[in-house]
Protein backbone atom coordinates (compact mmCIF):
# COMPACT_ATOMS: atom_id res chain seq x y z
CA UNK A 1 25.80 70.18 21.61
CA UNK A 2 27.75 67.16 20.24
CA UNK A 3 26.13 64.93 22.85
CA UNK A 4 22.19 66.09 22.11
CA UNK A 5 23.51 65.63 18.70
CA UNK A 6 24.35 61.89 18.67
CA UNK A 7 21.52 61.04 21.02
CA UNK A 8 19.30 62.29 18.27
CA UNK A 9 21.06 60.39 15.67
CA UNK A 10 20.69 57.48 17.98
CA UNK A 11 16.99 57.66 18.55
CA UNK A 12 16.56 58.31 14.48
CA UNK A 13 18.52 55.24 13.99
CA UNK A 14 16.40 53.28 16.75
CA UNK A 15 13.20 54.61 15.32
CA UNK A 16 14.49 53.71 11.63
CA UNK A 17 15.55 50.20 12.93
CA UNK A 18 12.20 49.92 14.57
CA UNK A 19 10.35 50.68 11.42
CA UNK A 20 12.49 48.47 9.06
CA UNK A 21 11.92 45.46 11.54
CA UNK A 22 8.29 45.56 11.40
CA UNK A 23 8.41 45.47 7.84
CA UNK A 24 6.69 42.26 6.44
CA UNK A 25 8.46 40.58 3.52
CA UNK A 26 6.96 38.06 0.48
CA UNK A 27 9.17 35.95 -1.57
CA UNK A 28 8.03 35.44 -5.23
CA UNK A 29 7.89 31.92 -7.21
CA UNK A 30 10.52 33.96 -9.62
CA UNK A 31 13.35 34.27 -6.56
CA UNK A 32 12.30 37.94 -5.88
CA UNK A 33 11.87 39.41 -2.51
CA UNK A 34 9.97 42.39 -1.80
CA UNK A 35 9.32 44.48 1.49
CA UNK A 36 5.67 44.95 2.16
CA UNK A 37 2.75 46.19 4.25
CA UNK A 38 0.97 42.61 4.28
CA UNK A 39 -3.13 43.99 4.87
CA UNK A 40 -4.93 40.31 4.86
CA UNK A 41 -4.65 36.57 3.02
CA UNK A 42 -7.26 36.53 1.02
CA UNK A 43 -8.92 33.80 -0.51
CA UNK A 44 -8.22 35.31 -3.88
CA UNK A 45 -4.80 36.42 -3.18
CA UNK A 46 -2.43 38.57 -0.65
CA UNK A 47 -3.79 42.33 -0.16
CA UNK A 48 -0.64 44.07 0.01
CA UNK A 49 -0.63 47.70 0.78
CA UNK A 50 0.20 50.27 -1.94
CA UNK A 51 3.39 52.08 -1.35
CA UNK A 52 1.87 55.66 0.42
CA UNK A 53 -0.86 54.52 2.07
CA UNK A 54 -3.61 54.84 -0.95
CA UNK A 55 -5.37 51.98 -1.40
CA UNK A 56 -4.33 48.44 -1.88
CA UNK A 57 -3.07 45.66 -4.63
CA UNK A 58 -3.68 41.71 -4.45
CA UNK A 59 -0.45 39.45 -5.30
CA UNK A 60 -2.37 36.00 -6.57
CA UNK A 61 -1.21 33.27 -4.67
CA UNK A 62 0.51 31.25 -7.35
CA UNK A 63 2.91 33.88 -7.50
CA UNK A 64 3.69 33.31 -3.73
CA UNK A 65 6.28 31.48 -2.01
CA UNK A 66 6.84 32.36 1.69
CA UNK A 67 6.01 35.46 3.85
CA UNK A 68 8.04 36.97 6.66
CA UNK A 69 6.00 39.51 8.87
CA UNK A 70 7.92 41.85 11.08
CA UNK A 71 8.01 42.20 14.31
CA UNK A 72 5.81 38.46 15.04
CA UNK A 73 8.44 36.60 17.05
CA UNK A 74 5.73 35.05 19.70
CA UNK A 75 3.52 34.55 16.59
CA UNK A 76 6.26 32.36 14.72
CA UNK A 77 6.75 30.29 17.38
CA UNK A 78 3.47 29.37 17.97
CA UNK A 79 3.54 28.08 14.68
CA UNK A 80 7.04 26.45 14.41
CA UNK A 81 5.52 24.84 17.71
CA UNK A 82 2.49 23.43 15.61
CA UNK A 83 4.79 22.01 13.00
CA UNK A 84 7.67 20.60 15.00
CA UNK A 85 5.94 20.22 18.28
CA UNK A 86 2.86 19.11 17.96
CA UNK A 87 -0.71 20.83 18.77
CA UNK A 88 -0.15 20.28 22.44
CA UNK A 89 2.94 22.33 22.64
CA UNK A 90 1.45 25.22 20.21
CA UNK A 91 -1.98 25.53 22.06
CA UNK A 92 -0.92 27.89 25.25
CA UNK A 93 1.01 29.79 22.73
CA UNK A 94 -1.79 30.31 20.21
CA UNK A 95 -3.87 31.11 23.42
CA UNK A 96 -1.64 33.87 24.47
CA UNK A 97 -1.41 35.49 21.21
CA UNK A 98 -5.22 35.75 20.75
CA UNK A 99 -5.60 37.13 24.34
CA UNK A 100 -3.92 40.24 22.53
CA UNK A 101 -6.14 42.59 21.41
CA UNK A 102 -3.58 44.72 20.09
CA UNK A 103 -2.47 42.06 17.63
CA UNK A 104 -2.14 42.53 14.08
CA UNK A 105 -5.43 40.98 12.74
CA UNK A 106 -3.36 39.32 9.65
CA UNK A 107 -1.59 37.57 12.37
CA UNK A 108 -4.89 36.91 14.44
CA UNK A 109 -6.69 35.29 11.25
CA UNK A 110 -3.29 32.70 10.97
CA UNK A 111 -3.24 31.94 14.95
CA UNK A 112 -6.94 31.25 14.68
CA UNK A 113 -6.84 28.70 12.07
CA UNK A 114 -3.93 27.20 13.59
CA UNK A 115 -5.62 27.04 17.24
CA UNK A 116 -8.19 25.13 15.18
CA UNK A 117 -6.11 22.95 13.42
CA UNK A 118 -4.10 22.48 17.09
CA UNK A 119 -7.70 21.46 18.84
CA UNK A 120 -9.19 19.17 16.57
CA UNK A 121 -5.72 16.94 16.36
CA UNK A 122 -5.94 16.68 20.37
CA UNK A 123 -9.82 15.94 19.87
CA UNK A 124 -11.15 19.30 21.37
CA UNK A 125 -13.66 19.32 18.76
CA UNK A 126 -16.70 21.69 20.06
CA UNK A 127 -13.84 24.43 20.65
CA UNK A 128 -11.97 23.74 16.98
CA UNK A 129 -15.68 24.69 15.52
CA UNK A 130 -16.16 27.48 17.56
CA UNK A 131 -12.51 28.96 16.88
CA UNK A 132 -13.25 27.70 12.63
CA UNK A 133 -16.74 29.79 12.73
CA UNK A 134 -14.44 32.64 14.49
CA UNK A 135 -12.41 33.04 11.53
CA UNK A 136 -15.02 32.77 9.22
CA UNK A 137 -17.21 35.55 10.62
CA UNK A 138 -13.79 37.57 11.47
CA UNK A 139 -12.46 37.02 7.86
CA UNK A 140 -15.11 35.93 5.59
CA UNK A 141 -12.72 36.15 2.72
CA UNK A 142 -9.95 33.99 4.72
CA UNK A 143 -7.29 32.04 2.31
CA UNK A 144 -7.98 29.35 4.29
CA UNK A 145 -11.81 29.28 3.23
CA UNK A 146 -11.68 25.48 1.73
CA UNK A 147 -9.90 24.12 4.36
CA UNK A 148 -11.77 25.55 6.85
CA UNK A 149 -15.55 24.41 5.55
CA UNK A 150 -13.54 21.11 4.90
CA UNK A 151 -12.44 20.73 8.78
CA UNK A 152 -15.79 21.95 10.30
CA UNK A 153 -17.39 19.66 8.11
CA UNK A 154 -15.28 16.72 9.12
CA UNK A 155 -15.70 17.68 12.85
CA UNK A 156 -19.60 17.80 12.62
CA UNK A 157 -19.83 14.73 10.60
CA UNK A 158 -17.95 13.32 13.37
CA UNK A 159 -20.38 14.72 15.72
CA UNK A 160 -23.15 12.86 13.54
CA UNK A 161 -24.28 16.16 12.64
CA UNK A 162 -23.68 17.17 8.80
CA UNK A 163 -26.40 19.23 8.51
CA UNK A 164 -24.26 21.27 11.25
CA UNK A 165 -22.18 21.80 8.61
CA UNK A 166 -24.44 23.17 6.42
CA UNK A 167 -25.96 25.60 9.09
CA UNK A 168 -22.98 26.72 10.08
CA UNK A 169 -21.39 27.39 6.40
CA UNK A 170 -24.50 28.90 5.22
CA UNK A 171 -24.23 31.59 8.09
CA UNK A 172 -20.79 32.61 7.71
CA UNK A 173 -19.55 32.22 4.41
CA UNK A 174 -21.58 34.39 2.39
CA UNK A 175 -19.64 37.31 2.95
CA UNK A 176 -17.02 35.49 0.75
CA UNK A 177 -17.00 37.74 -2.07
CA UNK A 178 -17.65 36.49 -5.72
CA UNK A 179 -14.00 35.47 -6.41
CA UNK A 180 -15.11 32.93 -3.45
CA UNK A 181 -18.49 31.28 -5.58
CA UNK A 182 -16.62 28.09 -6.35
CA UNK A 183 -15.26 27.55 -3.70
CA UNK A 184 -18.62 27.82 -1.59
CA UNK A 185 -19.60 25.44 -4.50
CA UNK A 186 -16.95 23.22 -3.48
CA UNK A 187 -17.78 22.55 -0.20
CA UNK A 188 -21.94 22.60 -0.62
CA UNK A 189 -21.01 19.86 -2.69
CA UNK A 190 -18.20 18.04 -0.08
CA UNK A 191 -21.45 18.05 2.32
CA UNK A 192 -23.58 16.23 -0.78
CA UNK A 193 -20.12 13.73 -0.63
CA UNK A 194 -20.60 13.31 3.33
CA UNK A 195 -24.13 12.85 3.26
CA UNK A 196 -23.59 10.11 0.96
CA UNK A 197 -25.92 11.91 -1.92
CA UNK A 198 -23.32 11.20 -4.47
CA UNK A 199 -25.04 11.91 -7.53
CA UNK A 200 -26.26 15.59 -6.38
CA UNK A 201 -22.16 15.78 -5.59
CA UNK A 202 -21.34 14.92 -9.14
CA UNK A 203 -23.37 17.59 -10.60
CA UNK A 204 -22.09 20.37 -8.58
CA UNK A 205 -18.47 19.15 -8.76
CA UNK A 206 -18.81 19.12 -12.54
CA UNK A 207 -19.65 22.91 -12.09
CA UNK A 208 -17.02 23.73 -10.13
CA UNK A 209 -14.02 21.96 -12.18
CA UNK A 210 -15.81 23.94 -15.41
CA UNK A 211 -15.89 27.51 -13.66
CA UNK A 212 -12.81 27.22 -12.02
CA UNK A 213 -10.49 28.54 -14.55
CA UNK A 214 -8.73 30.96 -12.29
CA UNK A 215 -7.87 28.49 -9.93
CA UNK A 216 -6.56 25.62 -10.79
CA UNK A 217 -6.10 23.73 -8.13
CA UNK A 218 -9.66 23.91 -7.10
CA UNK A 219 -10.67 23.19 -10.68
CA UNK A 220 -7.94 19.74 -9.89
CA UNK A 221 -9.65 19.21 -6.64
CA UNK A 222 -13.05 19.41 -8.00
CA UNK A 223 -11.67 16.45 -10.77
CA UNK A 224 -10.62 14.35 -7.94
CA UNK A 225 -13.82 14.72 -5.93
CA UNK A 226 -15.47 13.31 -9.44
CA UNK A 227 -12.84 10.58 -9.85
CA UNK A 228 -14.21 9.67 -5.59
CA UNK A 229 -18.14 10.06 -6.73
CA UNK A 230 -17.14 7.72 -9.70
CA UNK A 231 -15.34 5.16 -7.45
CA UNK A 232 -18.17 5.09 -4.96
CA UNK A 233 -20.99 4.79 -7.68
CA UNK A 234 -18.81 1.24 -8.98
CA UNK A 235 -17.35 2.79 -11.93
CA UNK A 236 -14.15 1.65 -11.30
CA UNK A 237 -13.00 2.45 -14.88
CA UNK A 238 -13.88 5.73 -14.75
CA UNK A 239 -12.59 6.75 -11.51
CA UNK A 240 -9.25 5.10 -12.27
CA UNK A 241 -9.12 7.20 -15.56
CA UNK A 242 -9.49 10.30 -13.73
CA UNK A 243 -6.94 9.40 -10.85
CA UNK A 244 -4.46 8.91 -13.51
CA UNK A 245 -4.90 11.80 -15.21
CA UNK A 246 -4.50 14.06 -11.67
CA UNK A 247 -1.20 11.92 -10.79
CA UNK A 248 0.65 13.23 -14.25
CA UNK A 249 -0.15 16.83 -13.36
CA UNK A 250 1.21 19.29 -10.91
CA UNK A 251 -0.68 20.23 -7.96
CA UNK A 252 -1.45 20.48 -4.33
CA UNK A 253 0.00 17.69 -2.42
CA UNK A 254 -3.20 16.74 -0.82
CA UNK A 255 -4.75 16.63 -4.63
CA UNK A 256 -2.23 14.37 -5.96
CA UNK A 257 -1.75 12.00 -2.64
CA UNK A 258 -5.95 11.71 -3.14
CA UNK A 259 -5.35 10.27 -6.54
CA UNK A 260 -2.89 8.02 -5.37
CA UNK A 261 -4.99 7.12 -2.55
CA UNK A 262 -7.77 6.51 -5.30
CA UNK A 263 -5.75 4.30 -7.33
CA UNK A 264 -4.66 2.51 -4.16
CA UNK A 265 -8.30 1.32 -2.87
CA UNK A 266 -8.96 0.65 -6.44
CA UNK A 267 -6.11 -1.64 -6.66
CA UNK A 268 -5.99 -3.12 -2.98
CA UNK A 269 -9.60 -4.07 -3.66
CA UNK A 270 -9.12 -5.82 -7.28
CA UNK A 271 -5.55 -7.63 -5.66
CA UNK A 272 -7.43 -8.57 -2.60
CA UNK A 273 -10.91 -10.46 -4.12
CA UNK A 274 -8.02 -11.98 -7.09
CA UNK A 275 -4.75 -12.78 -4.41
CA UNK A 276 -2.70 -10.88 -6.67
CA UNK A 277 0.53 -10.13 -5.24
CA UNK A 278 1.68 -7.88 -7.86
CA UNK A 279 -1.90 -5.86 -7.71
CA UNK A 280 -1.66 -5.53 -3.78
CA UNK A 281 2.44 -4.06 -4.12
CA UNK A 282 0.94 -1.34 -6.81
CA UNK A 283 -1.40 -0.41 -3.71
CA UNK A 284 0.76 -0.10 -1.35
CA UNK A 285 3.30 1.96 -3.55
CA UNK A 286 0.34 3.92 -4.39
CA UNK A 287 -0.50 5.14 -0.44
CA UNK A 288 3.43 5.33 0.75
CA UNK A 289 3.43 7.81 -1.70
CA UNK A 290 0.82 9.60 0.13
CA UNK A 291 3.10 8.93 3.16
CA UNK A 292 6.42 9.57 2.30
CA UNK A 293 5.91 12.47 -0.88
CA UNK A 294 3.01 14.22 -0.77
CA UNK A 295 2.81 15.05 2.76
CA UNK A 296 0.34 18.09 4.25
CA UNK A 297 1.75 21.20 3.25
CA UNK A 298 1.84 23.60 6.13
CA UNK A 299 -1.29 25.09 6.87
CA UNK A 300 -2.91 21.97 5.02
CA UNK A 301 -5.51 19.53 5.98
CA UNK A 302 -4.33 16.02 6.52
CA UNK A 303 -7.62 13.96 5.55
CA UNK A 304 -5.78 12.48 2.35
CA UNK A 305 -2.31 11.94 4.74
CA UNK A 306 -4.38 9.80 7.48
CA UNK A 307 -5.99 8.16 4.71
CA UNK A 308 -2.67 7.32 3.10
CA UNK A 309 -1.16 5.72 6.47
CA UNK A 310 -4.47 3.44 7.02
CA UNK A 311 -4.47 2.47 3.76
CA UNK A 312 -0.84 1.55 3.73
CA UNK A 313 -1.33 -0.05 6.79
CA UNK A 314 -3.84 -2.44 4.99
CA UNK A 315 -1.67 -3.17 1.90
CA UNK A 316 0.94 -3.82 3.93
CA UNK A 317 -1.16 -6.76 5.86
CA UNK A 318 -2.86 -7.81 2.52
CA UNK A 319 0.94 -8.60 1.27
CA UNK A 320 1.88 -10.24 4.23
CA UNK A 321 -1.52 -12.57 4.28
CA UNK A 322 -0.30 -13.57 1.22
CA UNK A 323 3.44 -14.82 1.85
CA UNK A 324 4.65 -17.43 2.04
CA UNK A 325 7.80 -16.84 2.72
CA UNK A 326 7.95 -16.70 6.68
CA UNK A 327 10.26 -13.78 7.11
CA UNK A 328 9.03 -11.52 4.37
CA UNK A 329 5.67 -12.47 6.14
CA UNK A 330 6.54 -11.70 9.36
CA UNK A 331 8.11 -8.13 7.79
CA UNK A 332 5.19 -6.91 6.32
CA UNK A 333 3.09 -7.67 9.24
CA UNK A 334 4.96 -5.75 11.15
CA UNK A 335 5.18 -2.82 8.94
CA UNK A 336 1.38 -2.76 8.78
CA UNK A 337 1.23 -2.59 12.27
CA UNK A 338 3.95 -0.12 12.47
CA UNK A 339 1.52 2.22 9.95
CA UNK A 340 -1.21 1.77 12.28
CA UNK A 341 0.08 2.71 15.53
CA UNK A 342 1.74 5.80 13.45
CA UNK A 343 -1.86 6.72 13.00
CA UNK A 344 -3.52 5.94 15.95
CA UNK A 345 -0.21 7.91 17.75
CA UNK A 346 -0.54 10.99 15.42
CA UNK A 347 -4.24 11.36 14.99
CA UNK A 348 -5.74 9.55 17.44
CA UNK A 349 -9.22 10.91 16.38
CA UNK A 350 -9.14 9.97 12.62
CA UNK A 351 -11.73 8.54 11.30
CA UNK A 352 -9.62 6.00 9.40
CA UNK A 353 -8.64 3.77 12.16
CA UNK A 354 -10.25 0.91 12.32
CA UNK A 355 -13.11 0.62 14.69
C-alpha cells in the first residue's frame, strides 16, 4: 500500500510540476511578476485570461515589461537565434515551429512575425509578404500591426509596387478592431509618404497625432512623420522644430533615433553646401546616436537603424573631405567606410546603400 501510495504522490507531483511549468509569466513596469494564462498580444494590449476560466482582461502594454511563456523552449530559441544569430540561423527553427499544428497560436502569431522579419533581412522578400499577410489574416488585431503594414510596405515599395501595399492592407487589416483606427490611419498615410504625395500625408498624420491620446507613442510617431513631410516640403525650420521637440521626450527608440536622424540630414546638408566643420560633427553625433543608443528594440523594425549607419557613414566622409590634417583625414575616411560595409554586411538589401 505504501508503494501505490508514493507512486501516486509522485505522479500528483509530476502532474503539478507539469502544470506550474506551462504557466506563462508577465513582468510589470512596477517590478511585479505575475503568473498568467497569456490568450493573445493584442494591438491594444495583452489578453490575459481571468483566473477560472470566465472570460478575459487586457494588461495595456505600457504597463509591460517582459513575458515568459511556459513550456516554449524550441520557441525561445528560435528567437534568441534571431537576435544573437542572425535570420539565417533562426529560419529552420521558425520553420519547424510553424510546421506544428499543435502550437500555441500566441506563440504561432510571434514565430510568424519573426519568420518575416528573418526573410526580408536575407532578401526573401515574396515569402516575408506572404508570411506578413499570414499574420494579419491569422491575427487581425496582432501587436505587431504597425510594424507589420510598415515592413510589407517597405518590401512592395521595393518591389516598385506601393499600391501592393495598399491592396494588401486594405484586405487584411480591417478586422483590426476600433482600438486599431489610428493605427490603420498611420500606415494609409506611411503609403501617402512612399508614394511621395506628401501633402495628403500631412493631413492624415495631423489626424492621427490629434486622436491618438491613448497611445502615445503612435501619437510621437505620427509628430515625427510631420517633422519628415515638413523636411521634404523645404521647411527646414519647421521640421527641425519638431525633431527637437521628439529628442527631449521619452519614447520608442526607433521614434527618437528618427528625430535624430532628422536633425542629422538637416544639419549634414546645411554643413555640407557651407564647409562647416562644426555643422557636419553635430550630424554625425546626431546619427551615431541612432547607432550606438537607440538601437531596434526587439521585435522592432530597423528602417531608422539602417538609416542611422548610412547616414553616419556620410558624415563621417563629409568630415574627412574636409581635413586637413592628414591623419585625422585618413581616420574619418576610414570610419565612413567602416559604417558602410557594417551596412551593406548587416542589411545587404537596405535601401540606404548607395546605389
Amino acid at each position: 500500500m505504501n508503494r501505490w501510495l508514493v507512486a501516486g504522490l509522485a505522479l500528483a507531483l509530476a502532474l503539478g510540476g507539469s502544470t506550474h511549468a506551462q504557466q506563462d509569466k508577465v513582468v510589470f513596469k512596477d517590478g511585479k511578476e505575475k503568473a498568467v494564462k497569456i490568450q493573445s498580444e493584442d494591438y491594444d494590449g495583452l489578453k490575459l485570461s481571468v483566473e477560472g476560466g470566465a472570460g478575459s482582461t487586457t494588461e495595456p502594454w505600457k504597463n509591460i515589461d517582459s513575458i515568459k511563456y511556459g513550456n516554449s523552449a524550441k520557441y525561445q530559441e528560435a528567437l534568441d537565434a534571431f537576435t544573437s544569430g542572425g535570420p539565417g540561423q533562426s529560419l529552420p527553427l521558425l520553420e519547424a515551429l510553424l510546421a506544428d499544428d499543435k502550437l500555441r497560436a500566441v506563440l504561432r502569431h510571434g514565430a510568424l512575425y519573426t519568420l518575416g522579419l528573418a526573410q526580408k533581412r536575407v532578401g526573401q522578400d515574396d515569402k516575408a509578404i506572404a508570411s506578413f499577410e499570414a499574420l494579419l489574416k491569422d491575427f487581425p488585431k496582432s501587436r505587431y500591426l504597425i510594424n507589420v503594414g510598415t515592413n510589407l510596405l517597405a518590401l512592395y515599395v521595393a518591389k516598385g509596387d506601393p499600391a501592393g501595399a495598399t491592396k494588401s492592407l486594405d484586405a487584411t487589416l480591417k478586422g483590426a478592431g476600433g482600438a486599431a483606427g489610428p493605427g490603420l490611419e498611420f500606415l494609409k498615410a506611411r503609403i501617402l509618404e512612399e508614394q511621395k504625395k506628401y501633402a495628403d500625408a500631412e493631413r492624415v498624420y495631423q489626424t492621427v497625432a490629434s486622436s491618438a491620446a491613448n497611445d502615445p507613442d503612435l501619437a510621437l510617431a505620427a509628430k515625427l512623420a510631420l517633422g519628415r513631410c515638413a523636411q521634404f516640403a523645404n521647411r527646414g525650420n519647421e521640421a527641425q522644430t519638431k525633431y527637437r521637440e521628439i529628442v527631449a521626450a521619452d519614447g520608442p527608440n526607433e521614434v527618437l533615433a528618427g528625430a535624430w536622424n532628422g536633425l542629422g540630414d538637416l544639419a549634414l546638408a546645411e554643413g555640407t553646401s557651407k564647409r562647416d566643420a562644426d555643422g557636419l560633427k553635430y550630424a554625425l553625433f546626431a546619427y551615431l546616436r541612432g547607432v550606438v543608443l537607440y538601437v531596434p528594440e526587439r521585435g522592432g523594425t530597423t528602417d531608422e537603424y539602417e538609416r542611422s549607419l548610412a547616414g553616419a557613414a556620410k558624415a563621417f566622409r563629409a568630415c574627412g573631405e574636409l581635413e586637413s590634417d592628414a591623419t585625422r583625414k585618413k581616420l574619418f575616411l576610414t570610419r565612413a567606410q567602416q559604417r558602410l560595409e557594417q551596412l551593406k554586411a548587416d542589411y545587404p538589401r537596405s535601401r540606404y546603400i548607395p546605389k
